[in-house]
N, C-alpha and C. Protein backbone atom coordinates (compact mmCIF):
# COMPACT_ATOMS: atom_id res chain seq x y z
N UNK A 1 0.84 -1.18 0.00
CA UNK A 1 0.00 0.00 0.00
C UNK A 1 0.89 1.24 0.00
N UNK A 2 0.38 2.06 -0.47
CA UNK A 2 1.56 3.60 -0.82
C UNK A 2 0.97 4.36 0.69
N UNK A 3 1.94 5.23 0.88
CA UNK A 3 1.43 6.19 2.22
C UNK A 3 1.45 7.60 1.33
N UNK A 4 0.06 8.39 1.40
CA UNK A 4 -0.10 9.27 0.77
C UNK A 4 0.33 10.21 2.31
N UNK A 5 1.10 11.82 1.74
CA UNK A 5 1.72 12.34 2.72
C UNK A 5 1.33 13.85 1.84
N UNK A 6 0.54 14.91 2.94
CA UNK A 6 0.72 15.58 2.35
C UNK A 6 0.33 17.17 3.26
N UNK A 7 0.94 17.96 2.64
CA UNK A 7 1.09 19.37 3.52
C UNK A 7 -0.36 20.55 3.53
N UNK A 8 -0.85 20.22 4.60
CA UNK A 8 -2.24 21.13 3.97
C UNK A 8 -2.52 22.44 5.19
N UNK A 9 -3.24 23.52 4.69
CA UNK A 9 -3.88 24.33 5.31
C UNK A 9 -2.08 25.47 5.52
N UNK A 10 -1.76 25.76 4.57
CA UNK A 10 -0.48 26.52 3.91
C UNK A 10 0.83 26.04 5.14
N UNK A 11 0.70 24.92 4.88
CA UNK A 11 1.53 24.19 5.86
C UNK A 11 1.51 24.18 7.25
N UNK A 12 0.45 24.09 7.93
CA UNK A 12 -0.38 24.18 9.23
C UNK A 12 -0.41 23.04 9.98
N UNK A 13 -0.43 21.59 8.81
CA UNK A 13 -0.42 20.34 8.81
C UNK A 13 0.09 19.51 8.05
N UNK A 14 0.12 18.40 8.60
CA UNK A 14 0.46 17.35 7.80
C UNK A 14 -0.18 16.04 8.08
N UNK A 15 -0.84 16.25 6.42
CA UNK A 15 -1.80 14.73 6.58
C UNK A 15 -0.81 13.63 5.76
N UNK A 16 -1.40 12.09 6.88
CA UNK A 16 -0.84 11.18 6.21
C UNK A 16 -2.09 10.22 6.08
N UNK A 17 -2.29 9.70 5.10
CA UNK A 17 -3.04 8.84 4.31
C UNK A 17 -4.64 9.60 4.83
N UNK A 18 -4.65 10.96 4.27
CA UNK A 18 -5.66 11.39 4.09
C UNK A 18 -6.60 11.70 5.84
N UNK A 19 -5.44 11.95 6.53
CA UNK A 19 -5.76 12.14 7.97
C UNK A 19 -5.03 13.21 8.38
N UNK A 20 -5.25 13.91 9.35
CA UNK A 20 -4.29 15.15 10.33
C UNK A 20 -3.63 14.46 11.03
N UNK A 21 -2.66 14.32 10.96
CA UNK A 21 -1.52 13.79 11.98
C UNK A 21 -0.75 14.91 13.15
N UNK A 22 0.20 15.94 12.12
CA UNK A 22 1.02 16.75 12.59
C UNK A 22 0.52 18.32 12.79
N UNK A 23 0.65 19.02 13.42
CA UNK A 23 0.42 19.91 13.05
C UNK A 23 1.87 20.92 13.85
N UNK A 24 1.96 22.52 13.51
CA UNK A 24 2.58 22.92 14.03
C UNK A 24 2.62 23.72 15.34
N UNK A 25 3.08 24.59 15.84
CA UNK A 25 2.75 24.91 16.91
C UNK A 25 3.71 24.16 18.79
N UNK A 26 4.35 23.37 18.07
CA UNK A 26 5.06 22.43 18.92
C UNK A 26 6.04 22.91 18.89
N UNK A 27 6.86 22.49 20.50
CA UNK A 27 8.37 23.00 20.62
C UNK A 27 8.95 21.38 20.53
N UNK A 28 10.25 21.78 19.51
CA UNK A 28 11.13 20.69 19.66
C UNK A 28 12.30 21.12 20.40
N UNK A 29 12.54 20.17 20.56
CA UNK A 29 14.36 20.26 21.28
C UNK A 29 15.63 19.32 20.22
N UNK A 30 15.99 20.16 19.43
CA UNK A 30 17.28 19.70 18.53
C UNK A 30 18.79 19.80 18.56
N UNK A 31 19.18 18.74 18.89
CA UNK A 31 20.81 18.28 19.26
C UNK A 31 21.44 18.13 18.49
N UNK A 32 22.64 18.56 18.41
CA UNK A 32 23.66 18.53 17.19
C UNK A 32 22.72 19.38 15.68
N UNK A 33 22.41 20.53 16.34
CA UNK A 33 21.72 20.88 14.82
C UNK A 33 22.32 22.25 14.15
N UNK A 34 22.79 22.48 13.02
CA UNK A 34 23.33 23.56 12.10
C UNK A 34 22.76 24.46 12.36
N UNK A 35 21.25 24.50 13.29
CA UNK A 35 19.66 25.73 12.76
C UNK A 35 20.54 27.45 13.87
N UNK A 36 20.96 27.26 15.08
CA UNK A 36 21.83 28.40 15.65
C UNK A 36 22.81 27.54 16.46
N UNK A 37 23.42 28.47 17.27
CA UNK A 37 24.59 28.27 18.33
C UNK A 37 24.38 27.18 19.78
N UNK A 38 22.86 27.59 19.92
CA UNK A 38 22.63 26.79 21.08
C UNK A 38 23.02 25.20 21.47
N UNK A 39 23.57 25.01 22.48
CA UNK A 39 23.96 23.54 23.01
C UNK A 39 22.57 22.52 22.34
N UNK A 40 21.53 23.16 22.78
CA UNK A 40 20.18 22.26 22.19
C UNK A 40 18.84 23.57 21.90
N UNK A 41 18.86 23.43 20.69
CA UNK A 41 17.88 24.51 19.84
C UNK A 41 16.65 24.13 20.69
N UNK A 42 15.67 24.90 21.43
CA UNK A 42 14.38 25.42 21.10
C UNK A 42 13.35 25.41 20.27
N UNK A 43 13.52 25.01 19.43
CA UNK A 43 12.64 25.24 18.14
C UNK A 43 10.90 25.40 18.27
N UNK A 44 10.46 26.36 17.81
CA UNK A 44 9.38 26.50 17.92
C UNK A 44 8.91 26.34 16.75
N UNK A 45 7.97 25.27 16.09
CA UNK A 45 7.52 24.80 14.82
C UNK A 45 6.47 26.09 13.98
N UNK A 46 6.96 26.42 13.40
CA UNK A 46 6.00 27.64 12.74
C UNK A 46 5.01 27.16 11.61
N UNK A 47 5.64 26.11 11.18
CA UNK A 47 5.12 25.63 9.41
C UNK A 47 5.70 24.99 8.68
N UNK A 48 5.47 23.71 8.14
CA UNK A 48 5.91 22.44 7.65
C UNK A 48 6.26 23.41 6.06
N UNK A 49 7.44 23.05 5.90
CA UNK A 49 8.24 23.57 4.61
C UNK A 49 8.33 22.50 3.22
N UNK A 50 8.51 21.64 3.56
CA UNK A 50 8.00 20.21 2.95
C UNK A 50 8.26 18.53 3.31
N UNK A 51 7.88 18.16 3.09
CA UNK A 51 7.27 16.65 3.54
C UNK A 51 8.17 15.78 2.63
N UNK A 52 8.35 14.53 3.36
CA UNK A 52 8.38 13.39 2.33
C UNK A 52 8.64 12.07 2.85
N UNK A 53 8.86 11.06 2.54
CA UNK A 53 8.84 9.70 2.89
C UNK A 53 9.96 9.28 2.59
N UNK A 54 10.70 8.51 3.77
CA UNK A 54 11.45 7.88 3.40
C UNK A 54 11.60 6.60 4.81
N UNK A 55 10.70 5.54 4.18
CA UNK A 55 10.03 4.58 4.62
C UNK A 55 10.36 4.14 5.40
N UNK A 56 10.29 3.29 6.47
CA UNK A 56 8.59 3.75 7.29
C UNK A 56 8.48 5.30 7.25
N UNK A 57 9.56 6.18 7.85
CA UNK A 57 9.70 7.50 8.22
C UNK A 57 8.98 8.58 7.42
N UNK A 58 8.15 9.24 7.70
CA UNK A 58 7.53 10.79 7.16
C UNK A 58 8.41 12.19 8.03
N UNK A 59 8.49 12.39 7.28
CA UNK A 59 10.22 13.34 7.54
C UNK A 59 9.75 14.83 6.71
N UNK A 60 10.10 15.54 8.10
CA UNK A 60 10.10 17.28 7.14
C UNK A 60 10.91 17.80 7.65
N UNK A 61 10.60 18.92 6.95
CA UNK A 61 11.51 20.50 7.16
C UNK A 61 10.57 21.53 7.18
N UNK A 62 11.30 22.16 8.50
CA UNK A 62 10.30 22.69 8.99
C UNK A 62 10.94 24.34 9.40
N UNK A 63 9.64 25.30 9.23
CA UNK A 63 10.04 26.64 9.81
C UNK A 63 9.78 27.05 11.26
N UNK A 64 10.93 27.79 11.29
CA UNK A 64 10.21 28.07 13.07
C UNK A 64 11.66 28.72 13.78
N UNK A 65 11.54 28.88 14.62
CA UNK A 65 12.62 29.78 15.38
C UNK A 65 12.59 29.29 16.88
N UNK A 66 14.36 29.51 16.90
CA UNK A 66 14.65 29.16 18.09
C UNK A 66 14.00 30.43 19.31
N UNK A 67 13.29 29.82 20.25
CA UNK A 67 13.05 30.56 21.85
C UNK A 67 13.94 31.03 22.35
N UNK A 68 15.29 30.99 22.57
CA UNK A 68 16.57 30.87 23.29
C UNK A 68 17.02 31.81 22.80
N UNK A 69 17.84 31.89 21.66
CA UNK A 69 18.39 33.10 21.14
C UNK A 69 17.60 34.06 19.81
N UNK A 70 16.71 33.68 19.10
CA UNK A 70 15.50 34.28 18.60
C UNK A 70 15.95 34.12 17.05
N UNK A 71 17.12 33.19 16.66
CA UNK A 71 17.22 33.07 15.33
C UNK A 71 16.10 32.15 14.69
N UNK A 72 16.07 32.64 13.50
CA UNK A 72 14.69 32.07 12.56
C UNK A 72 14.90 31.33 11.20
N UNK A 73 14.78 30.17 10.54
CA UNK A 73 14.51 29.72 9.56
C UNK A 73 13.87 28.67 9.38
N UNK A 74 15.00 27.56 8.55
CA UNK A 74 14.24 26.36 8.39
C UNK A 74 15.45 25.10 8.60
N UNK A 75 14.54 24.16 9.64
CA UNK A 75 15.01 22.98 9.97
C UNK A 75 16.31 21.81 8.49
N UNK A 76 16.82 20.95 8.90
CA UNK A 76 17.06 20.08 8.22
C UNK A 76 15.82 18.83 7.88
N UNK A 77 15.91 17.83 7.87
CA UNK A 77 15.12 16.94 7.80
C UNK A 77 14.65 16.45 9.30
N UNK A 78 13.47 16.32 9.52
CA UNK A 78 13.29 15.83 10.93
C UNK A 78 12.40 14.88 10.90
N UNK A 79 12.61 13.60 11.74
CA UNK A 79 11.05 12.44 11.82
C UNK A 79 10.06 12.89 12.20
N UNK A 80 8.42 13.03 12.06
CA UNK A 80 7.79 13.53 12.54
C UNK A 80 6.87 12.35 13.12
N UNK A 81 7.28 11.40 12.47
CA UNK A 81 6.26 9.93 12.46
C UNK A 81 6.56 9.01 11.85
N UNK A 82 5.70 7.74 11.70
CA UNK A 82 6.70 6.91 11.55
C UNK A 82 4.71 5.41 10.92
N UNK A 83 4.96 5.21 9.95
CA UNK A 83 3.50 4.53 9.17
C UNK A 83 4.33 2.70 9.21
N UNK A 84 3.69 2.01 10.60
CA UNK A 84 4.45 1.28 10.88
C UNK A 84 3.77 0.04 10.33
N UNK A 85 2.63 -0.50 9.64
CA UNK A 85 1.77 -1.20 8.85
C UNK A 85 1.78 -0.68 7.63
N UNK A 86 2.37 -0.49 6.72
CA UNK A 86 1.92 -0.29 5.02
C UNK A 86 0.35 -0.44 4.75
N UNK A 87 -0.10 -2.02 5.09
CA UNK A 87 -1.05 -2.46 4.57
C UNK A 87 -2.41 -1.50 5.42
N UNK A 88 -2.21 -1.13 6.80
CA UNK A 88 -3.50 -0.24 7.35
C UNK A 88 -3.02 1.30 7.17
N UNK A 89 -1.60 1.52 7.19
CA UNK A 89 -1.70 2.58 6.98
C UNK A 89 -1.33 3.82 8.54
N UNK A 90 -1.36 2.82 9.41
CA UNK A 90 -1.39 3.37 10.97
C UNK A 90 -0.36 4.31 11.35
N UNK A 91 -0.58 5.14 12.01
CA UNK A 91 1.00 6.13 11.62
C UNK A 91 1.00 6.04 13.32
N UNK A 92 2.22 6.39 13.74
CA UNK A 92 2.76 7.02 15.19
C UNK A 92 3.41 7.98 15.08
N UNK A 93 3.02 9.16 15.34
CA UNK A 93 3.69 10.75 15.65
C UNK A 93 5.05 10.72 17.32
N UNK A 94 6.07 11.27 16.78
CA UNK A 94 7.28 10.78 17.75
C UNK A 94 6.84 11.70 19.18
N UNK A 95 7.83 11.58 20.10
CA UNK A 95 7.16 12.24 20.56
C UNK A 95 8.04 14.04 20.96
N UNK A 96 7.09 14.87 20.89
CA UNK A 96 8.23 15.91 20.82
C UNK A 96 8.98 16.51 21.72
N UNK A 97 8.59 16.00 22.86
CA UNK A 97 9.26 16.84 23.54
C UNK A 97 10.75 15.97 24.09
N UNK A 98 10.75 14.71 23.32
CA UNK A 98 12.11 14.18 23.19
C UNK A 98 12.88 15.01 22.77
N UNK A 99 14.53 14.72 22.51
CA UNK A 99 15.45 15.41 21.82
C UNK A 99 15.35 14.72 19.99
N UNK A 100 15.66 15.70 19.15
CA UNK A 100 15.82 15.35 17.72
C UNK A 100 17.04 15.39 17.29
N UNK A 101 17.22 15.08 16.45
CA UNK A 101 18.29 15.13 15.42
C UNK A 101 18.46 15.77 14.18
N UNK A 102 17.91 16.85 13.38
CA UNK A 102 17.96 16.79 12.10
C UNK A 102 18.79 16.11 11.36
N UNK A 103 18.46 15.82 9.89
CA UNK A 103 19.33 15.19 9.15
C UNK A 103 19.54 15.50 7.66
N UNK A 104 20.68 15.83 7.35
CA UNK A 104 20.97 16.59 5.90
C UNK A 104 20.59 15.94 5.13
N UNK A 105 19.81 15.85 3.84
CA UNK A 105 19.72 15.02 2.86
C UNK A 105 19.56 15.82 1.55
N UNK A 106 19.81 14.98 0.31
CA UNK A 106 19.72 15.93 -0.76
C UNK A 106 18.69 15.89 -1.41
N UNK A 107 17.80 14.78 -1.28
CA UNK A 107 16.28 14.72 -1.53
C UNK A 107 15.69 13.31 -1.05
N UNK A 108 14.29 13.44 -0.82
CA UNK A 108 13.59 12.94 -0.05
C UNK A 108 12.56 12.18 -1.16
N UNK A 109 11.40 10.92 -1.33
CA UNK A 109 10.41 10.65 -2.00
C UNK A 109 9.13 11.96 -1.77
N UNK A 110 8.83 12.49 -2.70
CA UNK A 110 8.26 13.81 -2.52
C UNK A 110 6.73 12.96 -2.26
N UNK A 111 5.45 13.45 -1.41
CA UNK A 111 4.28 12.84 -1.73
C UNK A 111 3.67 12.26 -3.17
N UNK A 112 4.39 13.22 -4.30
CA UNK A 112 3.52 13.25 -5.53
C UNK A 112 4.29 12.33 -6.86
N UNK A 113 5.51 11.85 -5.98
CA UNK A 113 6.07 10.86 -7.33
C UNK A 113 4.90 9.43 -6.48
């Protein structure tokens, strides 16, 4: 079964297989990340920048600004969830107020191939 993934309401959310999963508004905590200076970024999720799959994993990049020192852009790649049945489709959202990781990549399975 394909996992349809996709960014809606001008990136407000993120639906996976035609459901609200993610939305923004969440603080992450990111370790080892390029986004500012801080020992562990703040991140305050502003708006999903784009989406994509890279299986099981639904992975974005995301806008938003650090709390801490007040720098602003956009994330590397981050897990947001994780579609652990193909065949139902069932997703698990991580949880955020763990620590993250971003992760550099040079491209991702976009929703629309």
């Amino acid at each position: 079964m394909t996992t349809d993934v996709h960014q809606l309401d001008d990136g407000a959310w993120i639906s996976v297989n035609d459901s609200r999963e993610v939305n923004v508004s969440d603080l992450w905590l990111l370790a080892r990340s390029e986004f500012c200076d801080c020992e562990v970024t703040d991140f305050l999720a502003e708006g999903f920048v784009e989406v994509g799959v890279d299986h099981p994993d639904i992975e974005a990049r995301v806008a938003g600004q650090c709390i801490a020192c007040g720098e602003s852009g956009v994330t590397d790649w981050l897990t947001v969830g994780r579609v652990v049945d193909p065949d139902s489709g069932e997703f698990y959202g991580v949880v955020h107020e763990s620590v993250h990781i971003p992760e550099k990549r040079t491209r991702l399975a976009r929703p629309e191939e």
